[in-house]
N, C-alpha and C. Protein backbone atom coordinates (compact mmCIF):
# COMPACT_ATOMS: atom_id res chain seq x y z
N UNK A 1 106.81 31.63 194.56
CA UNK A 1 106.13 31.71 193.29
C UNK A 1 107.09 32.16 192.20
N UNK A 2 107.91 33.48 192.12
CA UNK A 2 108.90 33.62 191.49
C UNK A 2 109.83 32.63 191.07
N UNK A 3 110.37 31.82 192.12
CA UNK A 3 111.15 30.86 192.09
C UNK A 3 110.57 29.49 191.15
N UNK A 4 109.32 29.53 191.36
CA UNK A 4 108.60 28.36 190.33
C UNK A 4 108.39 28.81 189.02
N UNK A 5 108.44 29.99 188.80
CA UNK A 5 108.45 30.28 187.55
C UNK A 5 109.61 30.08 186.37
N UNK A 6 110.81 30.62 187.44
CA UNK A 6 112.22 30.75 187.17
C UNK A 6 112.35 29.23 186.98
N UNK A 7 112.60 28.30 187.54
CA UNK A 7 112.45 26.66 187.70
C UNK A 7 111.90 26.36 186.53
N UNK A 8 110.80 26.64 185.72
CA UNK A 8 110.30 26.23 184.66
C UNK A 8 110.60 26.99 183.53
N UNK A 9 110.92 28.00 183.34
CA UNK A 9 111.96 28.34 181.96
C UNK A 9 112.98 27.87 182.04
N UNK A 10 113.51 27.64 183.48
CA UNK A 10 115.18 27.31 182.84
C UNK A 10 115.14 25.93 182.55
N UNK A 11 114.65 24.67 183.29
CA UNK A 11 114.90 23.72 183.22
C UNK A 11 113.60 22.91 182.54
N UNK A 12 112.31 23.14 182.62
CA UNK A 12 111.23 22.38 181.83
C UNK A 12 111.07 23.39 180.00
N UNK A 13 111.21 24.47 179.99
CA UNK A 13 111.49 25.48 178.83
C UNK A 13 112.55 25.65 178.08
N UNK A 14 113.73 25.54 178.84
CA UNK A 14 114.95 25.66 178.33
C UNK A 14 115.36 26.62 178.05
N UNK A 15 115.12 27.57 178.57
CA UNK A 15 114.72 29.17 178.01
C UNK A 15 115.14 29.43 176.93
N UNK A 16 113.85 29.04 175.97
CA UNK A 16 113.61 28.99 174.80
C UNK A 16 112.90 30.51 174.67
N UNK A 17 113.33 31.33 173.73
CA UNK A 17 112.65 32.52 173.23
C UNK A 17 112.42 33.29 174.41
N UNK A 18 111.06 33.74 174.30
CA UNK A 18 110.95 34.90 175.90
C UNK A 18 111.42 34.09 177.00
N UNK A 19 111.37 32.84 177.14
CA UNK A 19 111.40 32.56 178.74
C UNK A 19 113.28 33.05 179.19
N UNK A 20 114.00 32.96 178.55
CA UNK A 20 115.12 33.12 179.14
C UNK A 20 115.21 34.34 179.02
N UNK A 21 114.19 35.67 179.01
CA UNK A 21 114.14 36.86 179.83
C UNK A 21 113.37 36.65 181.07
N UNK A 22 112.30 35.80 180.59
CA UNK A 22 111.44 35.99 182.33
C UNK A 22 112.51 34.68 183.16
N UNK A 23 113.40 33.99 182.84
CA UNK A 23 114.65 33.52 184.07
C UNK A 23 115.32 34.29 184.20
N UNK A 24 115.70 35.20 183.48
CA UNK A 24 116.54 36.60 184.05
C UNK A 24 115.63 37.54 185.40
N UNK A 25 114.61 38.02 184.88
CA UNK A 25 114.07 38.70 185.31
C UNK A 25 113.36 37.91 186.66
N UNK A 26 113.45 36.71 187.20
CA UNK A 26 112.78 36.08 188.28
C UNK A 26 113.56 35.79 189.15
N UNK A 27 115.33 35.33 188.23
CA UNK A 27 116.43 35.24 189.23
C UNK A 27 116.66 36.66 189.78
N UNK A 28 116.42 37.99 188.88
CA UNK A 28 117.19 39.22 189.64
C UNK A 28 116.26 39.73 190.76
N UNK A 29 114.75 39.10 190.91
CA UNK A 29 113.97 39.47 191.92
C UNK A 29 114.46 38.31 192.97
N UNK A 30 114.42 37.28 192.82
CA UNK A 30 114.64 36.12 193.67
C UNK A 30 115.56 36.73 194.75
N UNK A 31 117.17 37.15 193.87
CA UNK A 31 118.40 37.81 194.84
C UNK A 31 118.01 38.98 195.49
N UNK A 32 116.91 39.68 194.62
CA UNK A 32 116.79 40.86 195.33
C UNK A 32 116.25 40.97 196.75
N UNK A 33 115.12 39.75 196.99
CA UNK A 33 115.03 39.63 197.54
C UNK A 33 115.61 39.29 198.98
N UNK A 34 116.27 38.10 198.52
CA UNK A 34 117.39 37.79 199.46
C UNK A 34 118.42 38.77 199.76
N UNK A 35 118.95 39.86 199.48
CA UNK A 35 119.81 40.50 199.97
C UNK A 35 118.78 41.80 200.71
N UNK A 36 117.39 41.51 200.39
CA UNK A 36 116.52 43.03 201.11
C UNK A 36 116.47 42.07 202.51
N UNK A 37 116.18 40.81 202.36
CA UNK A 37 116.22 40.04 203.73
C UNK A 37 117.61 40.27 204.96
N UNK A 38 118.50 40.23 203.75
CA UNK A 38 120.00 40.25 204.93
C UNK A 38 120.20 41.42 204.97
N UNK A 39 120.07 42.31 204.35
CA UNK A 39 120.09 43.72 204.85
C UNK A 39 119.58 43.84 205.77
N UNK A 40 117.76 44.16 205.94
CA UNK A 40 116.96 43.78 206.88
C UNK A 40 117.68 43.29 208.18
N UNK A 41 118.07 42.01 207.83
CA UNK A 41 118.57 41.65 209.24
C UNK A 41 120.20 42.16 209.98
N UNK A 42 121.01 42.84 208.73
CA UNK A 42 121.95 43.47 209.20
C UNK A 42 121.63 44.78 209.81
N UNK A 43 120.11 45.23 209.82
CA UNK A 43 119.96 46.38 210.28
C UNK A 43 119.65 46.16 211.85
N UNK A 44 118.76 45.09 212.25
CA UNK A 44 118.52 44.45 213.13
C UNK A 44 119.06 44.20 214.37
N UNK A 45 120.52 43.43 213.60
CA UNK A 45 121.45 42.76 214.96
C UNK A 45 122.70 43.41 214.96
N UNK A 46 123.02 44.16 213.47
CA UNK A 46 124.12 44.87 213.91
C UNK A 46 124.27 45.71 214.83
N UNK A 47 124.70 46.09 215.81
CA UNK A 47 124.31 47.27 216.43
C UNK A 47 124.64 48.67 216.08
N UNK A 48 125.29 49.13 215.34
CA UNK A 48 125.95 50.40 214.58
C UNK A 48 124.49 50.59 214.07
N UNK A 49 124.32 49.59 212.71
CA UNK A 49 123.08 49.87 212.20
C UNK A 49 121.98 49.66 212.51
N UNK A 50 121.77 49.07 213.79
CA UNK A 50 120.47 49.24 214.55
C UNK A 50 120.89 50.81 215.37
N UNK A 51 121.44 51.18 215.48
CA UNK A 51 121.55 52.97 216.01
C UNK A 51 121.33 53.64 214.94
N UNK A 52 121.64 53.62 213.46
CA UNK A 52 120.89 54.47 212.89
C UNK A 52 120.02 54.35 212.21
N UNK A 53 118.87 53.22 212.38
CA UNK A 53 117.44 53.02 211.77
C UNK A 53 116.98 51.99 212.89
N UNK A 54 116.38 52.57 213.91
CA UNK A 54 115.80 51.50 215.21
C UNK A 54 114.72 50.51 214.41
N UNK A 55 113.95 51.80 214.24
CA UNK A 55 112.51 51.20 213.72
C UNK A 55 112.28 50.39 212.31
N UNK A 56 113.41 50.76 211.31
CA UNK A 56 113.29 50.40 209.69
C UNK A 56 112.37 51.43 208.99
N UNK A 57 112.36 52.88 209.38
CA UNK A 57 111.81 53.73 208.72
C UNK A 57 112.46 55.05 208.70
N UNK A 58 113.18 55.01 209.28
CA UNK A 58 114.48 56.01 209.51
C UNK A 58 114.90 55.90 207.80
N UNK A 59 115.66 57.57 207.77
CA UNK A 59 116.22 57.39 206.12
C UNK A 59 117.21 57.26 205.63
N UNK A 60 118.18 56.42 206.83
CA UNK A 60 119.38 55.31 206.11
C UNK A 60 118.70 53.96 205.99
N UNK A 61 118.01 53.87 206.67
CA UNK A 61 116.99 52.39 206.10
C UNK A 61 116.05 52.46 204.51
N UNK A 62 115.48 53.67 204.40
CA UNK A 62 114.84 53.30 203.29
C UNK A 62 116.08 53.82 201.92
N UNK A 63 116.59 54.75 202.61
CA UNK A 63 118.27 55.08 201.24
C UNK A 63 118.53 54.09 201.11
N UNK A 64 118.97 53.05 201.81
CA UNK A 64 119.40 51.76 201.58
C UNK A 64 119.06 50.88 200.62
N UNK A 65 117.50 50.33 201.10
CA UNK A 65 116.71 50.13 200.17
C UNK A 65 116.21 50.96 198.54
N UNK A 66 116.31 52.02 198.62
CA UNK A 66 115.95 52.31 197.23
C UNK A 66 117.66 52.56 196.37
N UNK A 67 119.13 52.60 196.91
CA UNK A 67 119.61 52.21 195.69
C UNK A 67 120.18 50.68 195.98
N UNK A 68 119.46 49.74 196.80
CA UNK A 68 119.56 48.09 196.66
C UNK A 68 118.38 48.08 195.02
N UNK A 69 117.06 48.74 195.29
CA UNK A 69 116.08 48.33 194.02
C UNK A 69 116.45 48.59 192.97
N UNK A 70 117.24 50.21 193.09
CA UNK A 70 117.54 50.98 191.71
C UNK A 70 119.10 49.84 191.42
N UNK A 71 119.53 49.63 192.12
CA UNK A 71 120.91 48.58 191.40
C UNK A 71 120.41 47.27 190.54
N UNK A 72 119.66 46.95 191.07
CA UNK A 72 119.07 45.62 190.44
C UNK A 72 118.28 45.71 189.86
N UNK A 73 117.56 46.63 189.58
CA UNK A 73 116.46 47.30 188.41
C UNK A 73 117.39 47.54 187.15
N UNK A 74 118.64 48.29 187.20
CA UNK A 74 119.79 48.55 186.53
C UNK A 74 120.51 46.60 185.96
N UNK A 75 120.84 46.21 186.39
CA UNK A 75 121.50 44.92 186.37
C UNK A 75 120.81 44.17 185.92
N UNK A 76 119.30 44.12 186.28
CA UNK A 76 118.22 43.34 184.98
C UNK A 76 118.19 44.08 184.05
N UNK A 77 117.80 45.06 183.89
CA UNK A 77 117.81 45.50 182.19
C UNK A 77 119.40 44.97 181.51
N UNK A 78 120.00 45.26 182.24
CA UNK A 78 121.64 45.02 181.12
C UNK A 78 121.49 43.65 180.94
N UNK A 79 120.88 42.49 182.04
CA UNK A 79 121.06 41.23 181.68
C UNK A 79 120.12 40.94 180.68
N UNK A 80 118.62 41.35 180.62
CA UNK A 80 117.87 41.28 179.68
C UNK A 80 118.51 41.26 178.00
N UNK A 81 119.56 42.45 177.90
CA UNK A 81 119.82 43.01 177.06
C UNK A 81 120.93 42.20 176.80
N UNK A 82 121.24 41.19 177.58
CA UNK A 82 122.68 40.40 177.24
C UNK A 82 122.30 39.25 176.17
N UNK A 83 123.22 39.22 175.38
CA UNK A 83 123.14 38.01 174.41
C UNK A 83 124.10 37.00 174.53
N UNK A 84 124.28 35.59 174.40
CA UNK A 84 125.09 34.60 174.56
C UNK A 84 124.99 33.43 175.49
C-alpha cells in the first residue's frame, strides 16, 4: 500500500507540490521496512545474533530496532526539509 502510494506521486503526480513529501516520506518507510525485515532475519540465522536475542524480545533486539526507527525518523525529516 505504501509502495502504491509512493508509485503515484512520483510517476502519475510528478511530485508536484505536497506529493513529493508524501514520496519522500513512503520511500523512507518502504526501506525502513526492508532493512527491519533483514535485520529480523540477521537475527534469525546469524548465529552470534541468534545467541543474543533467541526469541526477538530480548533488549539487543528491540535496541536495535528503536535506533533503526529513530535513524530514519531523523533522515525523513532532513529529506522532507531538502530542496532541489
Amino acid at each position: 500500500m505504501i509502495l502504491a502510494v509512493g508509485l503515484v506521486a512520483r510517476y502519475v503526480l510528478d511530485q508536484a507540490g505536497a506529493w513529493r513529501r508524501i514520496y519522500v516520506v513512503c520511500a523512507a518507510i518502504a526501506l525502513y521496512l526492508n532493512v527491519f525485515v533483514g535485520a529480523t532475519q540477521a537475527f534469525l540465522k546469524v548465529s552470534p545474533l541468534t545467541a543474543l536475542a533467541p526469541s526477538q524480545t530480548e533488549p539487543p533486539f528491540v535496541v536495535r530496532q528503536l535506533v533503526f526507527l529513530g535513524l530514519f525518523i531523523a533522515l525523513t525529516i532532513v529529506a522532507k526539509k531538502a530542496r532541489g
